[in-house]
Protein backbone atom coordinates (compact mmCIF):
# COMPACT_ATOMS: atom_id res chain seq x y z
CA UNK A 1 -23.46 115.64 -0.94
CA UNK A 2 -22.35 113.26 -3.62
CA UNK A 3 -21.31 115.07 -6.71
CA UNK A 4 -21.10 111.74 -9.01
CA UNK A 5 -23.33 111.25 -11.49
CA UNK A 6 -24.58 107.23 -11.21
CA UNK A 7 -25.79 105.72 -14.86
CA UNK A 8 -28.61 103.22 -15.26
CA UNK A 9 -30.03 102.15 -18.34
CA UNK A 10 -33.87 100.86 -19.01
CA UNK A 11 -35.29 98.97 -22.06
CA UNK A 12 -38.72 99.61 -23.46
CA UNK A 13 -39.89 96.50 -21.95
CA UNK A 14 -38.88 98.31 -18.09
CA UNK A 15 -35.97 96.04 -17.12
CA UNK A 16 -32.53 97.25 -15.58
CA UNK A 17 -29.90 96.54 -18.47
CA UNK A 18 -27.19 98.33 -17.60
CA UNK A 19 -25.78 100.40 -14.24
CA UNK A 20 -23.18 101.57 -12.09
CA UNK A 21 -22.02 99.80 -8.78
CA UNK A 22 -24.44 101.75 -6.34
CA UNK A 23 -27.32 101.22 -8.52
CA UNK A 24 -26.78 98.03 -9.29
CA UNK A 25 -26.29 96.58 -5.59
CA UNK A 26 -29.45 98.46 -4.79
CA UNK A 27 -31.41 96.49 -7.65
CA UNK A 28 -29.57 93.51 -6.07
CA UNK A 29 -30.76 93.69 -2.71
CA UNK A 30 -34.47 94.31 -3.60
CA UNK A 31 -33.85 90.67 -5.55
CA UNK A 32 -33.65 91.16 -9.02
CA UNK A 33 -30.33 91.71 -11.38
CA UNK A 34 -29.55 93.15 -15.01
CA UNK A 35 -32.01 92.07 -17.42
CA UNK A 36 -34.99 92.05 -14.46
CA UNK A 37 -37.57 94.61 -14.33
CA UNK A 38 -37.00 97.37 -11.68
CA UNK A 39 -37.61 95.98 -8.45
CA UNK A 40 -37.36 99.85 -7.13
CA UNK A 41 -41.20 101.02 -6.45
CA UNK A 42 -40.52 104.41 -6.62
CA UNK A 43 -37.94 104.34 -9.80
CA UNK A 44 -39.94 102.21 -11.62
CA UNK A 45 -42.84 105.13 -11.40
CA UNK A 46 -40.81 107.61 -12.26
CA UNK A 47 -39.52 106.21 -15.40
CA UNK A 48 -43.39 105.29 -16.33
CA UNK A 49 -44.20 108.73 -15.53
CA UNK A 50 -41.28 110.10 -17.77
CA UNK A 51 -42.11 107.42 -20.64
CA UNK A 52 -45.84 108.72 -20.39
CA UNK A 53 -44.96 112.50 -21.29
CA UNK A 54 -42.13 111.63 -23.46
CA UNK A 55 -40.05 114.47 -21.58
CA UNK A 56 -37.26 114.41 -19.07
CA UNK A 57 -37.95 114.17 -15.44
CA UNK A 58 -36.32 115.22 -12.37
CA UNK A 59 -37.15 114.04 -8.74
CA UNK A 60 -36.14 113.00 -5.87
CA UNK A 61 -36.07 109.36 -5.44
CA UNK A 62 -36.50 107.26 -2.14
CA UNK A 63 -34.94 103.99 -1.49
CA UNK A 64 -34.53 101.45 1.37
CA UNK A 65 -33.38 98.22 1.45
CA UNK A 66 -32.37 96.07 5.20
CA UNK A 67 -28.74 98.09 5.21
CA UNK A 68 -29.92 102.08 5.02
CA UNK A 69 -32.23 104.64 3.02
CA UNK A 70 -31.18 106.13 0.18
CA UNK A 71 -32.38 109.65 -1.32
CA UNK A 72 -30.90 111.05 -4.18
CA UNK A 73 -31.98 113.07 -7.61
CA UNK A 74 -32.92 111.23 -10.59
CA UNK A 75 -33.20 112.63 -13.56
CA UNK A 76 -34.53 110.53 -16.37
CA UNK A 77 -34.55 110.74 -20.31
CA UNK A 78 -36.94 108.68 -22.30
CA UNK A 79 -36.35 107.77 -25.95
CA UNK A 80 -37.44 105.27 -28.03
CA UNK A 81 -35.42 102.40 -26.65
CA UNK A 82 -36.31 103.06 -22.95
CA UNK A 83 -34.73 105.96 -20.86
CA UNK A 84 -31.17 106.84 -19.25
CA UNK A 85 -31.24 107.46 -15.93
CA UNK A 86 -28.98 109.76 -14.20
CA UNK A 87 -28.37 110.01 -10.29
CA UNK A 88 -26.89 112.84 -8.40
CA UNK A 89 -26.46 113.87 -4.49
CA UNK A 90 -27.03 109.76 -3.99
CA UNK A 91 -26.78 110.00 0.10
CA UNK A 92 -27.02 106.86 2.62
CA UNK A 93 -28.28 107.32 5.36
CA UNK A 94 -28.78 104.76 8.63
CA UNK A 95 -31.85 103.17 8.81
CA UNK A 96 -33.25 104.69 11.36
CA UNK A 97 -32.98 108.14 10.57
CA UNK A 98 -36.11 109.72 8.91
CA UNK A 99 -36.78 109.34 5.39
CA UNK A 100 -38.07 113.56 5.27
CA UNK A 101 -34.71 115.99 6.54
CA UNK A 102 -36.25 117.42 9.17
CA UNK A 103 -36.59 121.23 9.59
CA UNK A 104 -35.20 123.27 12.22
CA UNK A 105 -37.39 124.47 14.43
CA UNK A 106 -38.36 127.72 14.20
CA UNK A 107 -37.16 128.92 17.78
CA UNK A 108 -33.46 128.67 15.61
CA UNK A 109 -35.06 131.66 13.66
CA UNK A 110 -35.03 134.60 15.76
CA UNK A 111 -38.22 136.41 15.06
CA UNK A 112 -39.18 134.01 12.29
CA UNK A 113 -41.71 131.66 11.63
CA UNK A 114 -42.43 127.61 11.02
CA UNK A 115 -44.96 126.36 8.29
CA UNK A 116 -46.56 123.20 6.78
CA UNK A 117 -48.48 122.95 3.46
CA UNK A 118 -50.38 120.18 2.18
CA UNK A 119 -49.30 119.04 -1.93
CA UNK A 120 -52.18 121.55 -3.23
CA UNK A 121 -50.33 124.13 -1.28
CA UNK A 122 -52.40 125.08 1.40
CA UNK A 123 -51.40 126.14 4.77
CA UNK A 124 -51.83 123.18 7.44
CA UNK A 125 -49.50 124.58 10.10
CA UNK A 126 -48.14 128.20 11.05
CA UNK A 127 -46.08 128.96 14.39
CA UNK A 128 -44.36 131.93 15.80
CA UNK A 129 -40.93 131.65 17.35
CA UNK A 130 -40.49 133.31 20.34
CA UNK A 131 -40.16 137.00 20.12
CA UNK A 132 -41.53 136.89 16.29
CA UNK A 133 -44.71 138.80 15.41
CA UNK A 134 -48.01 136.93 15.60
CA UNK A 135 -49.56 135.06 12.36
CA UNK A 136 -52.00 136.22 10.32
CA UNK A 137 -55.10 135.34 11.54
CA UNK A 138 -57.17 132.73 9.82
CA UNK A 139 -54.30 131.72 8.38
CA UNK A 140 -55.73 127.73 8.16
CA UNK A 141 -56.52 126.77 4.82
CA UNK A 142 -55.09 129.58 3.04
CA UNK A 143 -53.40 129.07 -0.09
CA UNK A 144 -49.49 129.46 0.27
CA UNK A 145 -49.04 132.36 -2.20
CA UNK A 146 -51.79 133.93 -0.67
CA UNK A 147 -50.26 133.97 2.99
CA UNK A 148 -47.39 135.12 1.13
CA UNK A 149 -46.98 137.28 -1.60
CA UNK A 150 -44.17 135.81 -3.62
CA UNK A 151 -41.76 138.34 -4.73
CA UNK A 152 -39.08 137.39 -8.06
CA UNK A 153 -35.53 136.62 -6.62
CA UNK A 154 -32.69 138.47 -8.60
CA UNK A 155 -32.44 136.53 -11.54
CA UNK A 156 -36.33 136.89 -12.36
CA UNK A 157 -37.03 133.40 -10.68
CA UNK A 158 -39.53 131.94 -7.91
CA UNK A 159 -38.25 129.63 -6.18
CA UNK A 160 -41.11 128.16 -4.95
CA UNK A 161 -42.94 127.40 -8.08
CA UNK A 162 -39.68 126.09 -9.59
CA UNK A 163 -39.46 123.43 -6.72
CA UNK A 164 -43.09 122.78 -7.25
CA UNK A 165 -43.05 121.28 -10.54
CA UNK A 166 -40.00 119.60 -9.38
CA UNK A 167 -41.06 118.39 -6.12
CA UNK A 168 -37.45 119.23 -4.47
CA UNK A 169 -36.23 121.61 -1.84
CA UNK A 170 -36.18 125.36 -2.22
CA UNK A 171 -34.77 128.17 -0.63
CA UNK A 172 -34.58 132.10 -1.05
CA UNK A 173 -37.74 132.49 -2.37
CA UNK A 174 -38.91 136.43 -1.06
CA UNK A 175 -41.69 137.32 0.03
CA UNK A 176 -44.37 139.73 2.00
CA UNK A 177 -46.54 138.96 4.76
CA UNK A 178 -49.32 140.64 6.86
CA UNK A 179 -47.64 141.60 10.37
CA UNK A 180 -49.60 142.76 13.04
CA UNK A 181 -48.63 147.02 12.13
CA UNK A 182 -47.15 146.95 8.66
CA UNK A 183 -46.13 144.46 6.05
CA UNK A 184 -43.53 141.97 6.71
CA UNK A 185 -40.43 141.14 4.10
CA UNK A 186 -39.73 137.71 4.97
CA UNK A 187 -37.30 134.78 2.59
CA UNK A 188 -39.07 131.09 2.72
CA UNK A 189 -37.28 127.49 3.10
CA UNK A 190 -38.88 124.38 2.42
CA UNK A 191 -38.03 120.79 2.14
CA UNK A 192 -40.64 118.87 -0.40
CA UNK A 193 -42.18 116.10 1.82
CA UNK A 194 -42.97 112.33 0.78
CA UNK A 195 -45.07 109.71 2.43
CA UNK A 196 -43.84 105.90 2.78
CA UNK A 197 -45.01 105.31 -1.19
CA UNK A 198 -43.23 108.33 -2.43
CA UNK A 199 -46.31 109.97 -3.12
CA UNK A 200 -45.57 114.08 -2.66
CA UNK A 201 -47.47 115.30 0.20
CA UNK A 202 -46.25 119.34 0.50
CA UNK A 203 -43.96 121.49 1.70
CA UNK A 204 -42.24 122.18 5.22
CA UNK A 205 -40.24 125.11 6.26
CA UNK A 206 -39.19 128.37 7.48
CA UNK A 207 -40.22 132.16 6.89
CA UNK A 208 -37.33 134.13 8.49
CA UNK A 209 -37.46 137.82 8.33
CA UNK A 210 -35.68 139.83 5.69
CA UNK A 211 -33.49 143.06 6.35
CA UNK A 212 -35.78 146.23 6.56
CA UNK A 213 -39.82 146.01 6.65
CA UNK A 214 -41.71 145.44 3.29
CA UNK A 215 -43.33 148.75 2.88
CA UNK A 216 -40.27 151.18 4.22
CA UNK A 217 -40.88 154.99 3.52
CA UNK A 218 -40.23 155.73 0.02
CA UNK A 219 -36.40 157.24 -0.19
CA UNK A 220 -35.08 160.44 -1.30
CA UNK A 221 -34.95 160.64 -5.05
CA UNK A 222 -30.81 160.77 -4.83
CA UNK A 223 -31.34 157.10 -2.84
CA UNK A 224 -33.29 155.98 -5.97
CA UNK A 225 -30.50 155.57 -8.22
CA UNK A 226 -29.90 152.37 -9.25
CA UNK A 227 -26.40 151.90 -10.03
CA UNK A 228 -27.53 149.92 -13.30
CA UNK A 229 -28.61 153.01 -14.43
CA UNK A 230 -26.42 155.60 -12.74
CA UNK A 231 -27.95 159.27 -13.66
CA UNK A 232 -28.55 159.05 -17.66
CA UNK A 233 -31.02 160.99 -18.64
CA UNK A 234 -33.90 159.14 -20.95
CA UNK A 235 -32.61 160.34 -24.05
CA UNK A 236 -29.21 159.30 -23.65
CA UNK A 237 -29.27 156.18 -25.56
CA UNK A 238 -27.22 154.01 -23.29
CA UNK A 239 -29.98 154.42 -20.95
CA UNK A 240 -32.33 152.26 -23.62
CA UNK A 241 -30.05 149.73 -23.80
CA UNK A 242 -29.06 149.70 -20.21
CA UNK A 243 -32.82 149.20 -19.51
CA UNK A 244 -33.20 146.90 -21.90
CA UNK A 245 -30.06 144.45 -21.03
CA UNK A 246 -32.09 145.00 -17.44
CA UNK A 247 -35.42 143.69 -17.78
CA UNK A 248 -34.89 141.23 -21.04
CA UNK A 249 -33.25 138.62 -18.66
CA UNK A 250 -35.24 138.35 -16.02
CA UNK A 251 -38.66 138.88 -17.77
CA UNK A 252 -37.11 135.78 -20.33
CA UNK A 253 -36.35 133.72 -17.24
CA UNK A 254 -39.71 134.33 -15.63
CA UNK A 255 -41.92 133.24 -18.97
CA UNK A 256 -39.30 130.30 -19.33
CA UNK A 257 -39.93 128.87 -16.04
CA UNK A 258 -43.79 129.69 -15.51
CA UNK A 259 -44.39 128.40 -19.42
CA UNK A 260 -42.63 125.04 -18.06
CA UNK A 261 -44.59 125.16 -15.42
CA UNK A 262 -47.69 126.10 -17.23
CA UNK A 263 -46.48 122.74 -19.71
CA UNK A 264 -45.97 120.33 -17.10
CA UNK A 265 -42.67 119.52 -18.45
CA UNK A 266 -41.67 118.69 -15.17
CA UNK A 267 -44.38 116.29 -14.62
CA UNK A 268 -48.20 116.67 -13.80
CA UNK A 269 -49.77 119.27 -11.24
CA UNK A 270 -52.57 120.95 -10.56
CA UNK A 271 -54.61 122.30 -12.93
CA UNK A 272 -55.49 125.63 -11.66
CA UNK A 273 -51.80 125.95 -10.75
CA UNK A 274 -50.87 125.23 -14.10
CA UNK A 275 -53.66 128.24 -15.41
CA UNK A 276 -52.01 130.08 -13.14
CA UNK A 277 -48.59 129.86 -13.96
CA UNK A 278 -50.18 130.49 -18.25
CA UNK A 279 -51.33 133.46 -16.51
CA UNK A 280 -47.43 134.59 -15.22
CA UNK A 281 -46.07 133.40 -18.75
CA UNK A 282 -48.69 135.44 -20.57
CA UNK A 283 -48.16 138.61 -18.36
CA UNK A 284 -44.58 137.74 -18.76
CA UNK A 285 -45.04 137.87 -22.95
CA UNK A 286 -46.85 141.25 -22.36
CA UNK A 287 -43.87 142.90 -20.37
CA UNK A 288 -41.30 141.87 -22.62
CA UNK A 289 -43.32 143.02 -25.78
CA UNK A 290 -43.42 146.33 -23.77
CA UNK A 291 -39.55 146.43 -23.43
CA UNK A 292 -39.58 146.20 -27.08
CA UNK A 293 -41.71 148.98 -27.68
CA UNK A 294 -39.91 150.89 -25.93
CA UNK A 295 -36.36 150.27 -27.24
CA UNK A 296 -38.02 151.29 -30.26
CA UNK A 297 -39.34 154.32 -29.09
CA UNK A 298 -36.02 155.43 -27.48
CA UNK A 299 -34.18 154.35 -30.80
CA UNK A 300 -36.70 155.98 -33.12
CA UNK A 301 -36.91 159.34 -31.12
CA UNK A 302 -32.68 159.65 -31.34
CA UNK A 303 -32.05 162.64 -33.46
CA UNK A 304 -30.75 162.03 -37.07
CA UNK A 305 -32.32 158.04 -36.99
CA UNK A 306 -32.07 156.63 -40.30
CA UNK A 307 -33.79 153.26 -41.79
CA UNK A 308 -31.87 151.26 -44.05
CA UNK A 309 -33.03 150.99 -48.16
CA UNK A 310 -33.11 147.64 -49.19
CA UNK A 311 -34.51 146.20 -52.08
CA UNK A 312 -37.92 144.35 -50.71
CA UNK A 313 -41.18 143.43 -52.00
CA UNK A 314 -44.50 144.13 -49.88
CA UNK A 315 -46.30 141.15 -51.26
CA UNK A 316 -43.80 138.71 -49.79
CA UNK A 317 -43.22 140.48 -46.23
CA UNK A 318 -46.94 140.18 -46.41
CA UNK A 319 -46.94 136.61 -47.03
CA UNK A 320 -44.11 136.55 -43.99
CA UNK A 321 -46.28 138.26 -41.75
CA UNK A 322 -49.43 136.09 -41.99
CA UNK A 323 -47.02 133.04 -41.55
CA UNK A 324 -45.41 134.04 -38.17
CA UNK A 325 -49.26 135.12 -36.89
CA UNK A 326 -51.78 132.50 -39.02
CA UNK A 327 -51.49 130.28 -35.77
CA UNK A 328 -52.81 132.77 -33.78
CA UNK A 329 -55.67 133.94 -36.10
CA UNK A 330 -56.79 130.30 -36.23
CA UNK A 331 -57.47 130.59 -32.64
CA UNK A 332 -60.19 132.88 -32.95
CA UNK A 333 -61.37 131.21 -36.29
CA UNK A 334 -60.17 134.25 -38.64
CA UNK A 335 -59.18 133.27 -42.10
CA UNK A 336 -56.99 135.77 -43.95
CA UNK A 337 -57.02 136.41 -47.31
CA UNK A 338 -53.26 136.66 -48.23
CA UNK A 339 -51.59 138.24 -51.40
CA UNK A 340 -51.02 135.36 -54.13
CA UNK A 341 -47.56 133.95 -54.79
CA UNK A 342 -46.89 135.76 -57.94
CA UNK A 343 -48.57 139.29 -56.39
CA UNK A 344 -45.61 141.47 -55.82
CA UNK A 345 -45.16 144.93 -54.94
CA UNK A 346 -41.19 146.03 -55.53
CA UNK A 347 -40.45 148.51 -52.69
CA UNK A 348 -37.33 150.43 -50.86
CA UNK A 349 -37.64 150.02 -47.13
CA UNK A 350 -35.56 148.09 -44.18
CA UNK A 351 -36.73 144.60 -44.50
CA UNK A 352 -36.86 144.26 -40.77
CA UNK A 353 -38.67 147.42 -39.89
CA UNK A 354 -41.35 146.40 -42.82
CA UNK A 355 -41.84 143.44 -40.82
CA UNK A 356 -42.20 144.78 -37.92
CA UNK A 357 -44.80 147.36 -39.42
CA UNK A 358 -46.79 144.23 -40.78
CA UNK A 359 -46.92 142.73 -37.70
CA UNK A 360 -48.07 145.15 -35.55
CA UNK A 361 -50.83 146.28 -37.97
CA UNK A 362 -51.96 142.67 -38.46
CA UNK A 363 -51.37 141.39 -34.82
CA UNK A 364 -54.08 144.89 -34.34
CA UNK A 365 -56.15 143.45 -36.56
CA UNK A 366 -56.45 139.85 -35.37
CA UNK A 367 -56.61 141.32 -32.04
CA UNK A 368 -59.85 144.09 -32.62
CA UNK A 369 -61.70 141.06 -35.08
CA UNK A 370 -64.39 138.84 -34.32
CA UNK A 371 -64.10 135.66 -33.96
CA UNK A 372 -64.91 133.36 -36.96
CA UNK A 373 -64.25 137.31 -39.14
CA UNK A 374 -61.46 137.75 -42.21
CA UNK A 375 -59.33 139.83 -42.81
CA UNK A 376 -57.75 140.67 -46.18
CA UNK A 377 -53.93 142.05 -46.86
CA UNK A 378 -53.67 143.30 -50.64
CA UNK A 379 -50.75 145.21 -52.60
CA UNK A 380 -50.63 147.49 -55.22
CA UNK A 381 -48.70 151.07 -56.93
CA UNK A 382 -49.54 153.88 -57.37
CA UNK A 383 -47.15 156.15 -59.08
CA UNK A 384 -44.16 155.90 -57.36
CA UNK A 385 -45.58 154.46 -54.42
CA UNK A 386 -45.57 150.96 -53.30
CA UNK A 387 -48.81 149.90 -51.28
CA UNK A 388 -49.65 147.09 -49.11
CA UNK A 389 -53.48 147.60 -47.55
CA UNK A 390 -54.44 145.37 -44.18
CA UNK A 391 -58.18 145.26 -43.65
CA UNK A 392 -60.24 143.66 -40.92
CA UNK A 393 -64.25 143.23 -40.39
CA UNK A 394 -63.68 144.43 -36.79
CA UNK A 395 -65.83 147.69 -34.86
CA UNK A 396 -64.35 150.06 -36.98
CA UNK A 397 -62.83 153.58 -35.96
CA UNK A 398 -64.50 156.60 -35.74
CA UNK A 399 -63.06 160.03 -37.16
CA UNK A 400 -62.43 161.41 -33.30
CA UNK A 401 -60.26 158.49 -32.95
CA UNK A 402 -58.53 158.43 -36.28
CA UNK A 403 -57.52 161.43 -35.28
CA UNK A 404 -54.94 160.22 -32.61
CA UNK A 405 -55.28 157.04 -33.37
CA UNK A 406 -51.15 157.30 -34.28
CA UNK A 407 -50.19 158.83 -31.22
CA UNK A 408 -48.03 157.41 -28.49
CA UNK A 409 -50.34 155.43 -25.79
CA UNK A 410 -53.55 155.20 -28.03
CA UNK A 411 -55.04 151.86 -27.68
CA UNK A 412 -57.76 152.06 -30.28
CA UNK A 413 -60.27 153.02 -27.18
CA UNK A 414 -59.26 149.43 -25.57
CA UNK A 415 -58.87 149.82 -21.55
CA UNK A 416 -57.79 145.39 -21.68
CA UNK A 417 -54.27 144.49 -21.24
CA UNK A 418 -53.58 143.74 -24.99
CA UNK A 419 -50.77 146.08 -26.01
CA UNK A 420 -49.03 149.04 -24.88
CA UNK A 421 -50.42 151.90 -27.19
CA UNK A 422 -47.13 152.50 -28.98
CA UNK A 423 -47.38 149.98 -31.71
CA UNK A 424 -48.90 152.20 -34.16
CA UNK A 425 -47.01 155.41 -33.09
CA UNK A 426 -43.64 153.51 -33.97
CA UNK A 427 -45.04 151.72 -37.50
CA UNK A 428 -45.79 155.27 -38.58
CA UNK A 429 -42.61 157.01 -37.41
CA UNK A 430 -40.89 153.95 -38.99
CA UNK A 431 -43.08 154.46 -41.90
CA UNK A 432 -41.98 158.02 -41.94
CA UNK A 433 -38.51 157.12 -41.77
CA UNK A 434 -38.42 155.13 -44.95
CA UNK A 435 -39.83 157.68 -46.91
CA UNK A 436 -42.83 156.56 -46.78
CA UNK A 437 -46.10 156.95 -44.69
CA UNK A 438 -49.26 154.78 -42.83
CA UNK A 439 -52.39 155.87 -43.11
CA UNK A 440 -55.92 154.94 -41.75
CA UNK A 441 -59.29 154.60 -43.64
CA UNK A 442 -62.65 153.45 -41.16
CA UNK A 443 -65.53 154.13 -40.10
CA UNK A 444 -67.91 152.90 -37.29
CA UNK A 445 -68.94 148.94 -37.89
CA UNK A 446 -67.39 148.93 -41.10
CA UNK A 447 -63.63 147.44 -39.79
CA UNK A 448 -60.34 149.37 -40.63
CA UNK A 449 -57.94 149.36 -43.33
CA UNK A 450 -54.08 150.69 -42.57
CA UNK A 451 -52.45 151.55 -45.76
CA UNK A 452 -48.53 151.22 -45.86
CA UNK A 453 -46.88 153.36 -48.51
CA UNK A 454 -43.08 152.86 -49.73
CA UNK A 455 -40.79 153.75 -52.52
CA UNK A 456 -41.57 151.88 -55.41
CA UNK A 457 -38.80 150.45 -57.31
CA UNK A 458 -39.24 148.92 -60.90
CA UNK A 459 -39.74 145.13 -60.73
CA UNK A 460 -37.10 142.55 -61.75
């Protein structure tokens, strides 16, 4: 491998202006110079393709002139003058080796197994080394992830998916298989495959067996702990934050690379496959929002937990609130009715945690709304209390359910996948903690309204 970076440098009109030595010689011997357009098929695509989306590309790029083949990694960076080009791992080759690195076979892979997948991912080849278990039958066809269940590697990532939208090699990508008695953990290899246009045609590689079958008998609870974790207790706070630090990362890392994936940032692919990694991102989003919640929970629970007292006013944390989730109304065609400018409601509360109250009870009610519905957020006082009121024209909540509505796990009666039941628990407890208090008014098809309550404090 070549670890220098080779520069190139393309106007808007597509023409080679400037370059290093390798790059340049290339360009030379396909019969152009500086100032020419590209007279390298395959770059020349590329840097159309990366023009079109306006993003950075990576891929592999091909090359062959009468002296050798070239492959290499390009990455290129439109702007408004053209795009830079940057070449790594540039490697020579004779000219009559093969343009694809050829995989081993699979007999090199005790107990393992060979496989071939067409650019849409779908199995066209599947053989057994010697002394490996048979395949799965009816194998032909069959979607790649479906063959194999693809399992996160330690950081969060798959490997697979990542070389997808990059078109490139992988490797260490986990995953489970049928075998002929029990599951099989095996760890996929591939090398992305090109035909004579540089056109990507799929993936080649190997499935060798992991250590220890997929589905081993479930170990002694003293095997279970994880040395993350050691033995804390759940109300030991370090275990929150241990648990947190945990699953943050990886969950990030996984809605990071399935949302570029989903994006196409990377270039152009399928368009179920691009639903499907939307669908990883959004399950992703979901996860991490639990997390939250329960950070919170653990936090909230500590004995002696205090909320800070600062100086806020409900009418402009409103006003906050439908800014950070307006977007997302306007999906569903809601229009909320937001407290005016100069409507204020002088409070004593943790900004942040008032937030986070205003949020959740708006996020519930743009979630539990019809589409094309409003909702209305008003504030007032009341004595000494400070009030902000969110109300929704959604199904409405019956007195059985007001009832526990507040209580950890209660999803409003939902059974879909859109939140984890401890929203309102924590807003309340939070509530609680500030002095102040959430309430519920509703009844059967007449929507909700959640009253917040605070400290007042005299206006400035």
């Amino acid at each position: 491998m070549n670890d220098r970076i080779i520069r190139g440098r393309i106007d808007r009109a597509g023409a080679l202006v400037s370059a290093d030595a390798p790059l340049l010689r290339l360009q030379q011997r396909a019969g152009a110079g500086l100032d020419k357009p590209l007279a390298l098929p395959h770059l020349a695509r590329l840097v159309a393709l990366a023009q079109r989306l306006h993003r950075d590309i990576s891929r592999p790029l091909y090359a062959a002139d009468d002296h050798s083949d070239i492959q290499a990694l390009v990455r290129i960076v439109p702007d408004a003058d053209g795009a830079s080009l940057e070449i790594s791992d540039w490697r020579t080759l004779g000219i009559t080796q093969p343009q694809i690195p050829a995989i081993a076979d699979a007999a090199v892979v005790p107990h393992g197994w060979s496989w071939e997948c067409d650019q849409q991912l779908r199995m066209v080849a599947l053989r057994a080394a010697p002394g490996a278990p048979p395949v799965p039958m009816g194998w032909e066809g069959r979607s790649l992830s479906e063959l194999f269940e693809l399992q996160p590697d330690e950081e969060g990532r798959f490997p697979v998916l990542r070389a997808l939208a990059r078109q490139s090699r992988f490797e260490g990508q986990h995953v489970r298989a049928d075998g002929p008695a029990a599951r099989l953990a095996m760890t996929l290899s591939g090398e992305a495959m090109f035909d004579a246009t540089g056109r990507f045609t799929g993936f080649r590689g190997l499935a060798a067996p992991s250590d220890g079958p997929a589905t081993a008998d479930p170990a002694p609870a003293a095997a279970l702990i994880d040395p993350a974790f050691g033995s804390l207790p759940l109300s030991d706070p370090q275990f929150g934050r241990r648990i947190d630090g945990a699953l943050r990362g990886p969950l990030s890392r996984i809605i990071a690379t399935a949302e570029t994936i989903s994006g196409q940032f990377d270039g152009p692919i399928r368009a179920d496959y691009a639903r499907y990694a939307g669908d990883i991102a959004h399950a992703g989003r979901h996860l991490l929002g639990l997390v939250d919640d329960l950070a919170d929970l653990q936090n909230i629970e500590r004995p002696g937990f205090k909320a800070a007292r600062d100086e806020i006013d409900l009418g402009d944390l409103a006003r906050r609130a439908v800014g950070l989730l307006g977007m997302k109304a306007e999906e569903k065609g809601i229009r909320i009715d937001a407290p005016r400018v100069d409507d204020r409601a002088p409070a004593t509360g943790e900004f942040r945690r008032v937030l986070q109250v205003l949020l959740n009870l708006l996020g519930n009610a743009i979630r539990y709304s019809p589409d094309n519905s409003q909702i209305w957020i008003r504030v007032d006082r009341e004595d000494d209390r400070a009030m902000v009121t969110v109300a929704d024209q959604g199904q409405g909540i019956d007195a059985e359910q007001q009832a526990v509505v507040f209580e950890k796990f209660e999803r409003l009666g939902r059974t879909d996948s859109g939140g984890s039941g401890l929203g309102l628990y924590i807003a309340r407890r939070l509530a609680r903690a500030m002095d102040g208090d959430l309430t519920v008014d509703s009844a059967p098809g007449q929507g909700a309204r959640f009253t917040l309550s605070l400290p007042a404090r005299d206006g400035e």
